[in-house]
Protein backbone atom coordinates (compact mmCIF):
# COMPACT_ATOMS: atom_id res chain seq x y z
CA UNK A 1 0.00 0.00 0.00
CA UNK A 2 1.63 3.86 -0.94
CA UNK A 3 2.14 5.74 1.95
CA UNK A 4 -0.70 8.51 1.33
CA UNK A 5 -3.05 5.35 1.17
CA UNK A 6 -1.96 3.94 4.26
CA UNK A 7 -2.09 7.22 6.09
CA UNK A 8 -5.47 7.90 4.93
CA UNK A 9 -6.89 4.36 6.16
CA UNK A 10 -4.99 5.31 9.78
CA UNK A 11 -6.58 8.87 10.18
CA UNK A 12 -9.83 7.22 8.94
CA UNK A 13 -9.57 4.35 12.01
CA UNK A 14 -8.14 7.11 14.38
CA UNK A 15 -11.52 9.15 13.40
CA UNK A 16 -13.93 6.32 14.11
CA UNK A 17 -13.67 4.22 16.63
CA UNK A 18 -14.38 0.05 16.76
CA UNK A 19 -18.76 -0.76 15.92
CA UNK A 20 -20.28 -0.13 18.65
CA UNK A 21 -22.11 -3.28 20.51
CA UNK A 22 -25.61 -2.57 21.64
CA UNK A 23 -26.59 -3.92 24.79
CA UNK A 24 -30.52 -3.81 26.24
CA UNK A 25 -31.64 -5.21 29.35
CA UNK A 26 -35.46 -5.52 30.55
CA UNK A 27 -36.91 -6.44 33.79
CA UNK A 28 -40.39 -7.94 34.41
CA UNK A 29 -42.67 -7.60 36.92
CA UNK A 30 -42.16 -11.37 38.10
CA UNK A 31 -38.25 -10.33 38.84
CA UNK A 32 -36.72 -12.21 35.16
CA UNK A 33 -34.55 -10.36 32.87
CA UNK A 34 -34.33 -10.18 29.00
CA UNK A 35 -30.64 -10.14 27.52
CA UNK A 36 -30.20 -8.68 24.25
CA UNK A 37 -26.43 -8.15 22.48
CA UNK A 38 -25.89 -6.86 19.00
CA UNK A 39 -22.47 -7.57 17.59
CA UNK A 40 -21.06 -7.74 14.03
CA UNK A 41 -20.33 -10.98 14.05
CA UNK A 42 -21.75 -14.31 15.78
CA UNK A 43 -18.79 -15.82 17.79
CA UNK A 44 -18.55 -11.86 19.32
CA UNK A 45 -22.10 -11.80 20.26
CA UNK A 46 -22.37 -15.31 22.15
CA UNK A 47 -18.99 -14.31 23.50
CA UNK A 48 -20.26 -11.70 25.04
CA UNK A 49 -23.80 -12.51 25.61
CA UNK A 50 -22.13 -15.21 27.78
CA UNK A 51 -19.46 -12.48 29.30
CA UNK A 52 -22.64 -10.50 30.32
CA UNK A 53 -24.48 -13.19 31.98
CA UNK A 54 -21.75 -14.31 33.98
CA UNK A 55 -21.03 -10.60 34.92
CA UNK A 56 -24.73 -10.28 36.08
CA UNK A 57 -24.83 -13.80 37.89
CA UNK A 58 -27.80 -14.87 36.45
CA UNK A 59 -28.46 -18.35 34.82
CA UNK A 60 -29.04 -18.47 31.15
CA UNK A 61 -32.37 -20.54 29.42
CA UNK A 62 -33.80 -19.88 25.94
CA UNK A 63 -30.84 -18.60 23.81
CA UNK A 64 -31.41 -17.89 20.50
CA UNK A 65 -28.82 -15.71 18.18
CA UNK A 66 -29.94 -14.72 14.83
CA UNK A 67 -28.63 -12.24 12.47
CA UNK A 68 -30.08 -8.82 11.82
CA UNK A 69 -28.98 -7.19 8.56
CA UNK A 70 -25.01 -6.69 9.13
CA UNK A 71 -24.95 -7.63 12.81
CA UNK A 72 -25.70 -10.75 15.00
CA UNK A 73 -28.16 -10.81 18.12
CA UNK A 74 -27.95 -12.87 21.06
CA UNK A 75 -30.93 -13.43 22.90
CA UNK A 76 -31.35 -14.81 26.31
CA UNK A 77 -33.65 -15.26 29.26
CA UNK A 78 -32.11 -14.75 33.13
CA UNK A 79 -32.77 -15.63 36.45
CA UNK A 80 -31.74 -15.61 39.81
CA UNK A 81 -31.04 -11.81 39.70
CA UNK A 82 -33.72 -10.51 40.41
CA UNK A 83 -36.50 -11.26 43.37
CA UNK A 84 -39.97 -10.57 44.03
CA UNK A 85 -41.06 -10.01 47.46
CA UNK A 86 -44.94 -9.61 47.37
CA UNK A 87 -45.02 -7.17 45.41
CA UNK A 88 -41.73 -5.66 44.80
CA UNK A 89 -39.20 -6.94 42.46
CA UNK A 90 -35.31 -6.31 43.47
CA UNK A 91 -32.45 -6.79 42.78
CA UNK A 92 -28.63 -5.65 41.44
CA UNK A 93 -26.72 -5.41 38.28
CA UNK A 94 -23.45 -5.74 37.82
CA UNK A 95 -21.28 -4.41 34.93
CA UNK A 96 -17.83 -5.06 36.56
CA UNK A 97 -16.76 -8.19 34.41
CA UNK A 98 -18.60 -7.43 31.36
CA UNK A 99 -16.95 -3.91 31.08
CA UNK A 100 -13.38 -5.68 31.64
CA UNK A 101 -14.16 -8.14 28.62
CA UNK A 102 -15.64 -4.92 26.29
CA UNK A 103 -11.94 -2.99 26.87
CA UNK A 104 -10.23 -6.22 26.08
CA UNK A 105 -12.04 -6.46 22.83
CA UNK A 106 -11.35 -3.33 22.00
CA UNK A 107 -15.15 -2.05 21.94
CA UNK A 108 -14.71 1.88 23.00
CA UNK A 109 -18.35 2.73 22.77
CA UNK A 110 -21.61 1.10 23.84
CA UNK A 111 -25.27 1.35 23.37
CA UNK A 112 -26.94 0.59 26.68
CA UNK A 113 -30.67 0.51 27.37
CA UNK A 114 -32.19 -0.64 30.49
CA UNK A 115 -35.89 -1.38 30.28
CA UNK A 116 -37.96 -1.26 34.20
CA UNK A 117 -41.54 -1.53 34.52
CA UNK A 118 -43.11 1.42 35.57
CA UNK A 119 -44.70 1.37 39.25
CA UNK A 120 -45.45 4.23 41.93
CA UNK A 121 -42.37 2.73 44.30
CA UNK A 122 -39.17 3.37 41.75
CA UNK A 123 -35.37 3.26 42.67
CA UNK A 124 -32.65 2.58 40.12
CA UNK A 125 -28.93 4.24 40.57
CA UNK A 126 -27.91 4.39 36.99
CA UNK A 127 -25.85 7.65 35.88
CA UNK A 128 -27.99 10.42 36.01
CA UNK A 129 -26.50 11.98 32.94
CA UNK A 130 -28.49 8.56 30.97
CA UNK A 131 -31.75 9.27 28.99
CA UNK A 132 -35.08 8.45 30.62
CA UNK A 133 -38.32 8.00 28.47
CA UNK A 134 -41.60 6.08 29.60
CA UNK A 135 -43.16 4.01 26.62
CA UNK A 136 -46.03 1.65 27.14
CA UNK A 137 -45.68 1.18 31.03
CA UNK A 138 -41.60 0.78 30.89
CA UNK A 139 -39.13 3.38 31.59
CA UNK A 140 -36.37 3.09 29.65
CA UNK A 141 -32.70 4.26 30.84
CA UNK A 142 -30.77 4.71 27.53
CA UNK A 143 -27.51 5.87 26.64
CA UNK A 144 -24.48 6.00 24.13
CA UNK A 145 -20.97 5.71 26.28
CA UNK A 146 -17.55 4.74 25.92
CA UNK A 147 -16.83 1.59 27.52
CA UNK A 148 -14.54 2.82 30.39
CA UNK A 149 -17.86 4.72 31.55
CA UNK A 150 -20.24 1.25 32.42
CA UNK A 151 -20.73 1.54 36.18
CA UNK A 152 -18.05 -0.36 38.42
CA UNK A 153 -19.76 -1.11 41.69
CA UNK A 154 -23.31 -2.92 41.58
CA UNK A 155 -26.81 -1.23 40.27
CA UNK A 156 -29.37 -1.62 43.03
CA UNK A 157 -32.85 -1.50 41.08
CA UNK A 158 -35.98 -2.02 43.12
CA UNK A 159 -39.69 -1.33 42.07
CA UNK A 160 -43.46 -2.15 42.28
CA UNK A 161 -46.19 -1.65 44.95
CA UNK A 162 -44.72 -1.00 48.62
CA UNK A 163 -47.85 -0.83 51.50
CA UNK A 164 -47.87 3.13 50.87
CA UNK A 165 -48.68 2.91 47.52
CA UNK A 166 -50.94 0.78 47.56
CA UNK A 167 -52.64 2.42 49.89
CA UNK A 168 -53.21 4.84 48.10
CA UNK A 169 -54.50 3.48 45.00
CA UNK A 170 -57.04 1.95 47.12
CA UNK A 171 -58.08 4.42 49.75
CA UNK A 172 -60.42 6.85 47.07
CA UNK A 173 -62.59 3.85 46.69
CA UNK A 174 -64.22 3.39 49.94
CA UNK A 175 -64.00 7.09 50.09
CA UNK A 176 -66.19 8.19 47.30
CA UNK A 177 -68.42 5.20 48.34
CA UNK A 178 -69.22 6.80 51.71
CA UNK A 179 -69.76 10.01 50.13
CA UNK A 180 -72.03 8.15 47.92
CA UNK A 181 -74.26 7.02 50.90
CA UNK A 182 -74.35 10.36 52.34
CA UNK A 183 -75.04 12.00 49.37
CA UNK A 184 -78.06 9.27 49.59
CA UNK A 185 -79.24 9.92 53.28
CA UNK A 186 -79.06 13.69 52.75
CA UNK A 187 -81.22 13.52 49.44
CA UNK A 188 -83.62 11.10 51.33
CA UNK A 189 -84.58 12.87 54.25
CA UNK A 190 -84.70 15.95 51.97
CA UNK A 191 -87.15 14.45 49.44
CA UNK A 192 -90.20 15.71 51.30
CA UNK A 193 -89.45 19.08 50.95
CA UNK A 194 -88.97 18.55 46.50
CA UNK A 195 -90.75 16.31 44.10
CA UNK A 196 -89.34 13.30 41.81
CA UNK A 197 -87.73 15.21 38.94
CA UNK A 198 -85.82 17.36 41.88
CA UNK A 199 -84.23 14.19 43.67
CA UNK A 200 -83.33 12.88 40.11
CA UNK A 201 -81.61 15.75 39.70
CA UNK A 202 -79.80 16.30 42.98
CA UNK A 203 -78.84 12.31 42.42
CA UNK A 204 -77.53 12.83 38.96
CA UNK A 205 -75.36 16.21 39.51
CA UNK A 206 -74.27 14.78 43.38
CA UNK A 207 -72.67 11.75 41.76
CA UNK A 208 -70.88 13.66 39.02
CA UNK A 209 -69.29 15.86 41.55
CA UNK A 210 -68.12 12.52 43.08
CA UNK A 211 -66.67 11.43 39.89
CA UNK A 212 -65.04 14.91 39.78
CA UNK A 213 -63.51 14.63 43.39
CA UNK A 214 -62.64 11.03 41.71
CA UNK A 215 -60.69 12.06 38.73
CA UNK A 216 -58.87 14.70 40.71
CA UNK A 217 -57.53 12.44 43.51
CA UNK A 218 -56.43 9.96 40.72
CA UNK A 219 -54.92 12.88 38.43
CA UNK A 220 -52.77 13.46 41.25
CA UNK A 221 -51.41 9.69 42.04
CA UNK A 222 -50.84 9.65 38.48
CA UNK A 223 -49.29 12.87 37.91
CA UNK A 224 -47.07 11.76 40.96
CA UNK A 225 -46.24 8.02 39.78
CA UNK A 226 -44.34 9.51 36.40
CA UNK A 227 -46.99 7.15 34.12
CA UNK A 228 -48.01 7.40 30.91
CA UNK A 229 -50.74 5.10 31.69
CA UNK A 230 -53.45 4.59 34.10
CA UNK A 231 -52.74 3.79 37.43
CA UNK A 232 -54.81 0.81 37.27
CA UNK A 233 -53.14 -0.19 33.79
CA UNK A 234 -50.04 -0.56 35.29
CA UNK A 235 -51.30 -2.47 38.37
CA UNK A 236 -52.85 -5.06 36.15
CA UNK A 237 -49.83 -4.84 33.78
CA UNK A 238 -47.04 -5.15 37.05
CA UNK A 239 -49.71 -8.48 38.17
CA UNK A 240 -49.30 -10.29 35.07
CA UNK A 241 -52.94 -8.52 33.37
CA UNK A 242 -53.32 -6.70 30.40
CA UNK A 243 -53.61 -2.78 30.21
CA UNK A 244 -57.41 -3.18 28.67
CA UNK A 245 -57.97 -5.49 31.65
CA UNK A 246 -56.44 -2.63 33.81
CA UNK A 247 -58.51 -0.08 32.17
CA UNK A 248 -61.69 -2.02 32.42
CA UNK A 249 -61.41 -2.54 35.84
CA UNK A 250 -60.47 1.24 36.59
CA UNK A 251 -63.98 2.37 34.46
CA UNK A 252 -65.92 -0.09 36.97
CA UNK A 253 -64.27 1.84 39.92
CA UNK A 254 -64.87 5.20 38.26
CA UNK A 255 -68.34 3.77 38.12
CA UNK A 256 -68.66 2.51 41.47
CA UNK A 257 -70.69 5.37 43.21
CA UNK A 258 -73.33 5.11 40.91
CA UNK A 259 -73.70 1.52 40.80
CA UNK A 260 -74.30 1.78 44.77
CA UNK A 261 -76.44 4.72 44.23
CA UNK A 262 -78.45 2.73 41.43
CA UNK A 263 -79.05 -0.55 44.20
CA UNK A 264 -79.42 1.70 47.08
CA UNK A 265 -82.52 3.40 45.22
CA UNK A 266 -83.57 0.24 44.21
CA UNK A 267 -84.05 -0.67 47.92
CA UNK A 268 -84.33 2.76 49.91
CA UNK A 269 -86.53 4.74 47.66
CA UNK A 270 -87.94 7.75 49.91
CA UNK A 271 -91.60 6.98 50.97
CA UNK A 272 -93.27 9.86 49.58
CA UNK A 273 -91.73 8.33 45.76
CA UNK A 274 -93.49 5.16 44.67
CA UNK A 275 -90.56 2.12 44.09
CA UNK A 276 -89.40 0.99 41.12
CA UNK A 277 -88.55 -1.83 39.17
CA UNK A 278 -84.20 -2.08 39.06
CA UNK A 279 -84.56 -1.39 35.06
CA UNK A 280 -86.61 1.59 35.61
CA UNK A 281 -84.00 2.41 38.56
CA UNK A 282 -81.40 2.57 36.05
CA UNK A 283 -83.21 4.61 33.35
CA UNK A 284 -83.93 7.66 35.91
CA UNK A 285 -80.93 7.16 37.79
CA UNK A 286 -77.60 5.44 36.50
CA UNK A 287 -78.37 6.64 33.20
CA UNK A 288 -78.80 10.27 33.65
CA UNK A 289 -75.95 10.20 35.57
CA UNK A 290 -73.70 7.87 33.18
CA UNK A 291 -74.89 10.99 30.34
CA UNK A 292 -72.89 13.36 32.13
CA UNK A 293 -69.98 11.22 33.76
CA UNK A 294 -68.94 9.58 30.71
CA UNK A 295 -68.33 12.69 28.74
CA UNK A 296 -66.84 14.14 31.29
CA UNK A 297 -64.16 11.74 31.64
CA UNK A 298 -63.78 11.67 27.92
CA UNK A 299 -62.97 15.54 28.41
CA UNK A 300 -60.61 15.01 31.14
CA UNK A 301 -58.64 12.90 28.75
CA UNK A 302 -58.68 15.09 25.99
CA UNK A 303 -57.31 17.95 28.16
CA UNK A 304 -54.31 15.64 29.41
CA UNK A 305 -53.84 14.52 25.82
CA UNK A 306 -53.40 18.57 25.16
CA UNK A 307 -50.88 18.83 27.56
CA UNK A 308 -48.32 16.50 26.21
CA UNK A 309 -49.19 17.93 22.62
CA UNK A 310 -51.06 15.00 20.98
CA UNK A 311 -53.96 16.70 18.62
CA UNK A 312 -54.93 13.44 17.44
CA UNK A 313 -55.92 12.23 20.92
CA UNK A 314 -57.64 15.52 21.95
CA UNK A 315 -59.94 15.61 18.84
CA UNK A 316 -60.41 11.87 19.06
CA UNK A 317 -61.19 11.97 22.88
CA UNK A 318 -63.59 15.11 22.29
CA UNK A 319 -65.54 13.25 19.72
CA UNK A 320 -65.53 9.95 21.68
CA UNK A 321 -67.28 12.53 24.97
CA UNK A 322 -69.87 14.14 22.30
CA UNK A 323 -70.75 10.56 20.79
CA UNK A 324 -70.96 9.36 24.65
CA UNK A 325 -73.70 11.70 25.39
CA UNK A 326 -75.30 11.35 22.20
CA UNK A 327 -75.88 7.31 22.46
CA UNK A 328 -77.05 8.15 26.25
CA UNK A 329 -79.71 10.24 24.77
CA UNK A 330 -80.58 7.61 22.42
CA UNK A 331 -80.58 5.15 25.01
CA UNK A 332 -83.09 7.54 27.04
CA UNK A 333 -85.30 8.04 23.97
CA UNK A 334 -85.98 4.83 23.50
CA UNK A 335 -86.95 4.13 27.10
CA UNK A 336 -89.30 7.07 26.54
CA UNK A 337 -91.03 5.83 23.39
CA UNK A 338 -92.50 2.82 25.61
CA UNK A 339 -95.53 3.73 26.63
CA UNK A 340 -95.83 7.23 25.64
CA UNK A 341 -98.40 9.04 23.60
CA UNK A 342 -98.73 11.74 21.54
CA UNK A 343 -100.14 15.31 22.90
CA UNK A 344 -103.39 16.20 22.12
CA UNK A 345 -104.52 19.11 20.02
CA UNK A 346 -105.07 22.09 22.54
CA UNK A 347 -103.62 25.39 24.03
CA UNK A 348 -100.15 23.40 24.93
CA UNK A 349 -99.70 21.81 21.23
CA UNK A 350 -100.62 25.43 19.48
CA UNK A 351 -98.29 27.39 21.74
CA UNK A 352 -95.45 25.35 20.79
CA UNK A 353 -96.03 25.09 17.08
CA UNK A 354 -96.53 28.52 16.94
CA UNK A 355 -93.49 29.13 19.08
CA UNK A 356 -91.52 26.28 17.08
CA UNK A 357 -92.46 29.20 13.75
CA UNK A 358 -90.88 31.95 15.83
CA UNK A 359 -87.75 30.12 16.48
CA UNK A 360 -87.28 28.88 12.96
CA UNK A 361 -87.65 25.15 13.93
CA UNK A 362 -89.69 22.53 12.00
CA UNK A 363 -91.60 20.97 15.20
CA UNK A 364 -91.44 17.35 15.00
CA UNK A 365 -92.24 14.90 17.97
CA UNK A 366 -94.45 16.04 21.52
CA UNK A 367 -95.46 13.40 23.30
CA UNK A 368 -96.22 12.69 27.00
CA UNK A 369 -94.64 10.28 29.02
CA UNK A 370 -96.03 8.75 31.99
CA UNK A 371 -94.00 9.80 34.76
CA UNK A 372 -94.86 6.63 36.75
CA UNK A 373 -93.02 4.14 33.95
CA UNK A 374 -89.95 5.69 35.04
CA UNK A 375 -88.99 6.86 31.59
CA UNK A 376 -88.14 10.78 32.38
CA UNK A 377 -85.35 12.11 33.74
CA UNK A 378 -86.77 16.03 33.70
CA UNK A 379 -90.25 16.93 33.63
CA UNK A 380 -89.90 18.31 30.17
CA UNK A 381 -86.85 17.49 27.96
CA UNK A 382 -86.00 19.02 24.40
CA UNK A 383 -83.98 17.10 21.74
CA UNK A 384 -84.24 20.43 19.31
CA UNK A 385 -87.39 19.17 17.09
CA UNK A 386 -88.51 16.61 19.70
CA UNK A 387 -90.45 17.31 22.53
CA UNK A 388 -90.92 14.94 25.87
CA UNK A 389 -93.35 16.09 28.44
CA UNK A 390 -94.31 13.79 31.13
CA UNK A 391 -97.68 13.82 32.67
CA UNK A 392 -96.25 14.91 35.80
CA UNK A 393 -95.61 18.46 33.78
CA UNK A 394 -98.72 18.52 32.38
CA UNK A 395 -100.47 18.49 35.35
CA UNK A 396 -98.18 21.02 37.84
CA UNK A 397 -97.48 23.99 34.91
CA UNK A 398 -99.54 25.52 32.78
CA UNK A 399 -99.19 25.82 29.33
CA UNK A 400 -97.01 29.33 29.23
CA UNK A 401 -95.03 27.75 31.77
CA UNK A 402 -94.31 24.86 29.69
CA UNK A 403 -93.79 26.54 26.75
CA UNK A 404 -91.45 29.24 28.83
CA UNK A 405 -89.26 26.32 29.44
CA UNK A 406 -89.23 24.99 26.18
CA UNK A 407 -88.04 28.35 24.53
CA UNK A 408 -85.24 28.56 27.02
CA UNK A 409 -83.83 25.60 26.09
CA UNK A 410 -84.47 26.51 22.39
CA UNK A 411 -82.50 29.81 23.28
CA UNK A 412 -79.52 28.06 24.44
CA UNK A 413 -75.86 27.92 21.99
CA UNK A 414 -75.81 24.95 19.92
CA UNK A 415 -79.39 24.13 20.60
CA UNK A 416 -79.19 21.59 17.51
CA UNK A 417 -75.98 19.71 18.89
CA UNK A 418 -76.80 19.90 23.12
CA UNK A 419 -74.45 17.24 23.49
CA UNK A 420 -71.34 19.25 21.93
CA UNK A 421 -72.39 22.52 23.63
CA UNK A 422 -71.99 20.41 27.06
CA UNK A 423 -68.76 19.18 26.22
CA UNK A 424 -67.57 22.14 25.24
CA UNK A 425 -68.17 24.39 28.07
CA UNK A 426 -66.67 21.83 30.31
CA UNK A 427 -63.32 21.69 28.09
CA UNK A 428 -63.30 25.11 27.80
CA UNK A 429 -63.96 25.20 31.80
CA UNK A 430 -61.16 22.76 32.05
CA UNK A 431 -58.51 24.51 29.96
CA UNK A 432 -59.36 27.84 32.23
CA UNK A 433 -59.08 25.68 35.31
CA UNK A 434 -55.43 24.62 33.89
CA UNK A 435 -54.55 27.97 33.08
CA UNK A 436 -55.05 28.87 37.12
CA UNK A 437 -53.54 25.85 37.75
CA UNK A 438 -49.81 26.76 36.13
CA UNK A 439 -50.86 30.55 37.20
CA UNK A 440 -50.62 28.94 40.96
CA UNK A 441 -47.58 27.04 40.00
CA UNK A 442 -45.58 29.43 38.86
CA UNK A 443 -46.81 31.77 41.52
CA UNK A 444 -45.24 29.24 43.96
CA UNK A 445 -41.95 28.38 42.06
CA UNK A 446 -41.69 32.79 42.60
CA UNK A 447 -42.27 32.06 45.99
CA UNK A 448 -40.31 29.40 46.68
CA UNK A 449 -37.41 31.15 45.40
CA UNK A 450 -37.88 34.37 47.78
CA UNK A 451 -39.11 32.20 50.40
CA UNK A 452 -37.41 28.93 49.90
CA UNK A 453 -40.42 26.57 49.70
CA UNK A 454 -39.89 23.14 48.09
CA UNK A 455 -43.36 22.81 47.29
CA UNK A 456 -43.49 23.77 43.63
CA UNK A 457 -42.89 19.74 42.51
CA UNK A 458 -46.11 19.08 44.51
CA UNK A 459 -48.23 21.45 42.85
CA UNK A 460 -46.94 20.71 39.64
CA UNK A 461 -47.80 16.96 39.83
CA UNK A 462 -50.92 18.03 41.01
CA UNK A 463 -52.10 20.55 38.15
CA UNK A 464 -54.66 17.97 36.17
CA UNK A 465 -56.07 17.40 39.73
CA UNK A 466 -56.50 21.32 40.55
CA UNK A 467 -57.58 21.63 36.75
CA UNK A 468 -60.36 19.26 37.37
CA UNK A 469 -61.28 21.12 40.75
CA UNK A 470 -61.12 24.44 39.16
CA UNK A 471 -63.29 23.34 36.07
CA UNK A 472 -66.34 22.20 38.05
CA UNK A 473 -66.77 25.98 39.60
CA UNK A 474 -66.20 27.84 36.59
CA UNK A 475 -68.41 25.16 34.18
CA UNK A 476 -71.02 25.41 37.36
CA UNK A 477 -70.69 29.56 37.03
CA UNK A 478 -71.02 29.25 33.46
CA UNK A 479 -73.56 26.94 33.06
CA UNK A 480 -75.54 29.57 35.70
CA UNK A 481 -74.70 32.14 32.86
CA UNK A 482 -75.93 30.29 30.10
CA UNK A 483 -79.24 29.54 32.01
CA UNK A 484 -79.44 33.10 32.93
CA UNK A 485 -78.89 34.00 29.08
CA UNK A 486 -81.34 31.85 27.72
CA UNK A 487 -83.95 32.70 30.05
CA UNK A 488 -84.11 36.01 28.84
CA UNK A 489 -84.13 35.26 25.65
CA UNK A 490 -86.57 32.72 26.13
CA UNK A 491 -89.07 35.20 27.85
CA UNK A 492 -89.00 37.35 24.78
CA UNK A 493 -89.98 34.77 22.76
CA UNK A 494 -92.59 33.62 24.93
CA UNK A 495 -95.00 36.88 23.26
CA UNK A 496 -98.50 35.52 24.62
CA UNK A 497 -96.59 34.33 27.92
CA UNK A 498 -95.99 36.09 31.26
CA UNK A 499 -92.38 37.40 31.33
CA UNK A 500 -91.96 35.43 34.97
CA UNK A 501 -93.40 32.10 33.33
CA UNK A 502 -92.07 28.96 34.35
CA UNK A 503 -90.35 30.28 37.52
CA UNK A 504 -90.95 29.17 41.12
CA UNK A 505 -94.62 28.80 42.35
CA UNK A 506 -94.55 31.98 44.84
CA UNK A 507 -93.63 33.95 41.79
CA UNK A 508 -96.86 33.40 39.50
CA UNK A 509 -98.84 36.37 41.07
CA UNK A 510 -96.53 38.74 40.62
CA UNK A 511 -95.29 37.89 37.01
CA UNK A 512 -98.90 37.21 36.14
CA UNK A 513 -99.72 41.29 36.50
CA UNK A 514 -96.35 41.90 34.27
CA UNK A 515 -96.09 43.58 30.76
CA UNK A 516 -96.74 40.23 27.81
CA UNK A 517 -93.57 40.44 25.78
C-alpha cells in the first residue's frame, strides 16, 4: 500500500472508533430479565452474551442468536437476579466483568438501554447523565458511552407496589363510596321538601361531583407516579394482566358510586316516591348520571392529551365525549317511546307550534310520558325538534309555563348539537381551570425562590387534579350564565306568555300582572 493510502486508512480508524455493541436489558414484573447483544459478528455476540451473563450472575435458558442485517443478536432469558417479594421486584446489576471483557475487545463505545416496569415505588442508581423515556408502562434508561464509563460497583434497582402505595390506590374507593351514601341519606330525608324530577336531579349532579372529586384524587397519584398510563393499567400490567384489563377494571371503579347509588334506590326509595322496578331504577338514575360522567371523563382525557401535545388524541377523545352523550340520549329516547303518547290538540300543542315558527324550527315529535313508567329524567326534555313532556308536567305547569321552558332551552348555543355545547363548556372550563392551575404554580416556584419553599414539585404533579377542581366551579358559574342568558331570551320569545313564566310557584302572582312580551 503507498504511503498517502496507508495514512489515509490510519486517520480514517483514528476518526472512528471500533462498531459499537448494543446492549438492552429488561426487567419484568415477576423479577426475570431479558438479555439482548448486537455484535457484528456471531462468535462476538455469544462471547459476550455469555461475558454478560456471567457478569450479572444470572443463569441463562432460551438462547437464541440470529442475524439482523449486518450484525448478529444474542438473545437470552435470566434468572436468579432478580426477586420478588410480594409485590416488589429487586435486585442488582453488575457491569464489573462485562466492562473488563468490552476494553479487552477493544469495543470503545456502547449502546446501553435498560428497560424497568413502571410502578409508583421506583429506585434505580444508573448515571444520572443517561436518557429516561416512559413508553407503554416501561421506563427506559438509555444511553451512548464509551466503555470505560459502564458503572463499576453494583446497580441496586428495586420497584413495584410497597404498602404506601398501595394504599393509596385503594383508599379513594371506599371514600367516594361513603360520600355516595351520604349523598343518599341527605337527598332522602330531603325528598319531602322537593318532588321526583328534583331528587333525580340532585342524584344525577351529586354523583358527578363525586366522579369529579374522583378524577382529581387519581390525576394526582398519576401525575405523581411519572406514568403514561393509568394507574390501574399498570397495576394489572405489574400483576401479570393486560392494560385493557387494567382499564376495564379502573372504568368499573370510576363507576362505582353510581352503581351503589343505582341498588341503594332500588331498595331505599324515599316513601313519599313510589318504588321501582331495578330497570326503571337505572333509566332515571344510573343513566342520567352515566350521560354526564362519561363525557366528562372523555374531556378530562382530551385535556391531558393537550398537555403533552397530541392533537390526534384531543380531537379523538372530544368526539368519543360528544358521541358518549349522544348514544345516552338515544338510550333515554328509546326508554321514553314505551308507553308514551302523543299530545293532544289544545292550548299546549298550538303554543309550541306557533313558538316552534318563531324560532325557525320545524316541530317534530311532543309526546307525554307517563312519569310513573320511570322513563323521564326532567319533567320536560327538548332534543331540538322533539319534545318529551311527562304527565307529571302537564299536570303542575300551565301551558305558558311549559312553553317558557321549552323556549329557554331553544334559546340556548348549539341548541341543535346539546351534546357538543356540554362538552364544550366543560373543556373550555377545564382549559381555564389549567390555566389557574400553572398561574398557581408558577406563583409558587416565585415564591419558593424568595421564600425557599420546596413545594413547587407538589403542585406541579398536582395541576390535572386542581384543573379538574377548578373546572367544576367555573363550568357550574357558566352553566348559571348560560341559564341566565337563555332565560331572557326565552321570555322574549314567549309573546302571549308572562315574562316570569315557568319560575318558582310563589312567583306566578306577581309575574302574572307583568307587561306580555
Amino acid at each position: 500500500m503507498k504511503p498517502l493510502g496507508l495514512l489515509a486508512v490510519s486517520l480514517w480508524l483514528f476518526a472512528f472508533p471500533a462498531a459499537a455493541e448494543s446492549v438492552a436489558i429488561e426487567l419484568s414484573p415477576q423479577g426475570l430479565l431479558t438479555l439482548e447483544l448486537k455484535a457484528h459478528d456471531q462468535d462476538r455476540a455469544g462471547t459476550l452474551g455469555a461475558v454478560l451473563a456471567r457478569s450479572l450472575g444470572c443463569t441463562l435458558a432460551g438462547v437464541n442468536q440470529s442475524p439482523q442485517g449486518n450484525q448478529w443478536i444474542f438473545r437470552a432469558r435470566c434468572s436468579g437476579v432478580f426477586h420478588r417479594s410480594g409485590q416488589v421486584v429487586e435486585g442488582q446489576l453488575k457491569f464489573g466483568a462485562f466492562r473488563q471483557a468490552l476494553i479487552k475487545s477493544s469495543a470503545d463505545v456502547i449502546d446501553i438501554d435498560i428497560a424497568i416496569p413502571d410502578a409508583p415505588y421506583w429506585r434505580a442508581a444508573l448515571p444520572r447523565s443517561w436518557d429516561r423515556s416512559c413508553r407503554d408502562g416501561v421506563v427506559h434508561r438509555t444511553a451512548t458511552i464509551e466503555t470505560r464509563e459502564l458503572p463499576t460497583r453494583a446497580v441496586h434497582v428495586a420497584a413495584g407496589y410497597r404498602t404506601a402505595e398501595l394504599v393509596m390506590i385503594f383508599a379513594p374507593l371506599p371514600l367516594v363510596l361513603l360520600l355516595a351514601l351520604i349523598m343518599m341519606v341527605v337527598l332522602n330525608r330531603r325528598a319531602a321538601a322537593g318532588g321526583w324530577f328534583d331528587y333525580l336531579h340532585a342524584v344525577a349532579w351529586g354523583l358527578t361531583g363525586i366522579y369529579l372529586l374522583w378524577a382529581a384524587m387519581w390525576a394526582g397519584i398519576s401525575g405523581a407516579f411519572w406514568g403514561d398510563l393509568d394507574v390501574w393499567a399498570l397495576y394489572s400490567a405489574w400483576n401479570g394482566g393486560s392494560a385493557i384489563n387494567g382499564k376495564f377494571f379502573a372504568a368499573v371503579t370510576y363507576l362505582a358510586p353510581a352503581l351503589l347509588v343505582t341498588l341503594l334506590c332500588r331498595v331505599w326509595t324515599p316513601k313519599v316516591f313510589a318504588r321501582r322496578g331495578l330497570l326503571d331504577t337505572m333509566r332515571v338514575v344510573l343513566f342520567p348520571s352515566l350521560a354526564l360522567i362519561v363525557p366528562a371523563s372523555w374531556s378530562i382525557g382530551a385535556l391531558a392529551a393537550l398537555g403533552s401535545g397530541e392533537w390526534i388524541h384531543v380531537f379523538s377523545r372530544l368526539a368519543a365525549a360528544v358521541m358518549a352523550g349522544v348514544l345516552f340520549r338515544a338510550a333515554a329516547r328509546t326508554g321514553r317511546a314505551d308507553g308514551a303518547s302523543a299530545l293532544p290538540a289544545g292550548e299546549l300543542s298550538d303554543r309550541l307550534h306557533a313558538l316552534a315558527g318563531r324560532c325557525g324550527i320545524t316541530l317534530g315529535e311532543i309526546y307525554v310520558a307517563p312519569a310513573r313508567a320511570a322513563v323521564l329524567a326532567e319533567p320536560i326534555e327538548v332534543e331540538h325538534a322533539r319534545i318529551a313532556i311527562s304527565d307529571h308536567a302537564l299536570e303542575t305547569m300551565t301551558p305558558a309555563e311549559i312553553e317558557a321552558e321549552v323556549a329557554r332551552r331553544w334559546s340556548l348555543p348549539l341548541r341543535r348539537y346539546s351534546d357538543l355545547r356540554r362538552v364544550l363548556v366543560f373543556f373550555a372550563s377545564l382549559l381555564v381551570g389549567m390555566a389557574l392551575s400553572l398561574l398557581a404554580t408558577f406563583g409558587l416556584g416565585v415564591a419558593q425562590l424568595v421564600l425557599h419553599l420546596h413545594a413547587s414539585p407538589i403542585l406541579t404533579r398536582l395541576s390535572l387534579a386542581i384543573a379538574v377542581g377548578c373546572a367544576a366551579v367555573i363550568g357550574l358559574l357558566a352553566s348559571r350564565w348560560l341559564a341566565r342568558r337563555a332565560h331572557r331570551r326565552g321570555d322574549a320569545l314567549c309573546s302571549g306568555a308572562e315574562p316570569e313564566a315557568g319560575r318558582a310557584a310563589a312567583a306566578q302572582a306577581a309575574a302574572a300582572s307583568g307587561v306580555a312580551q
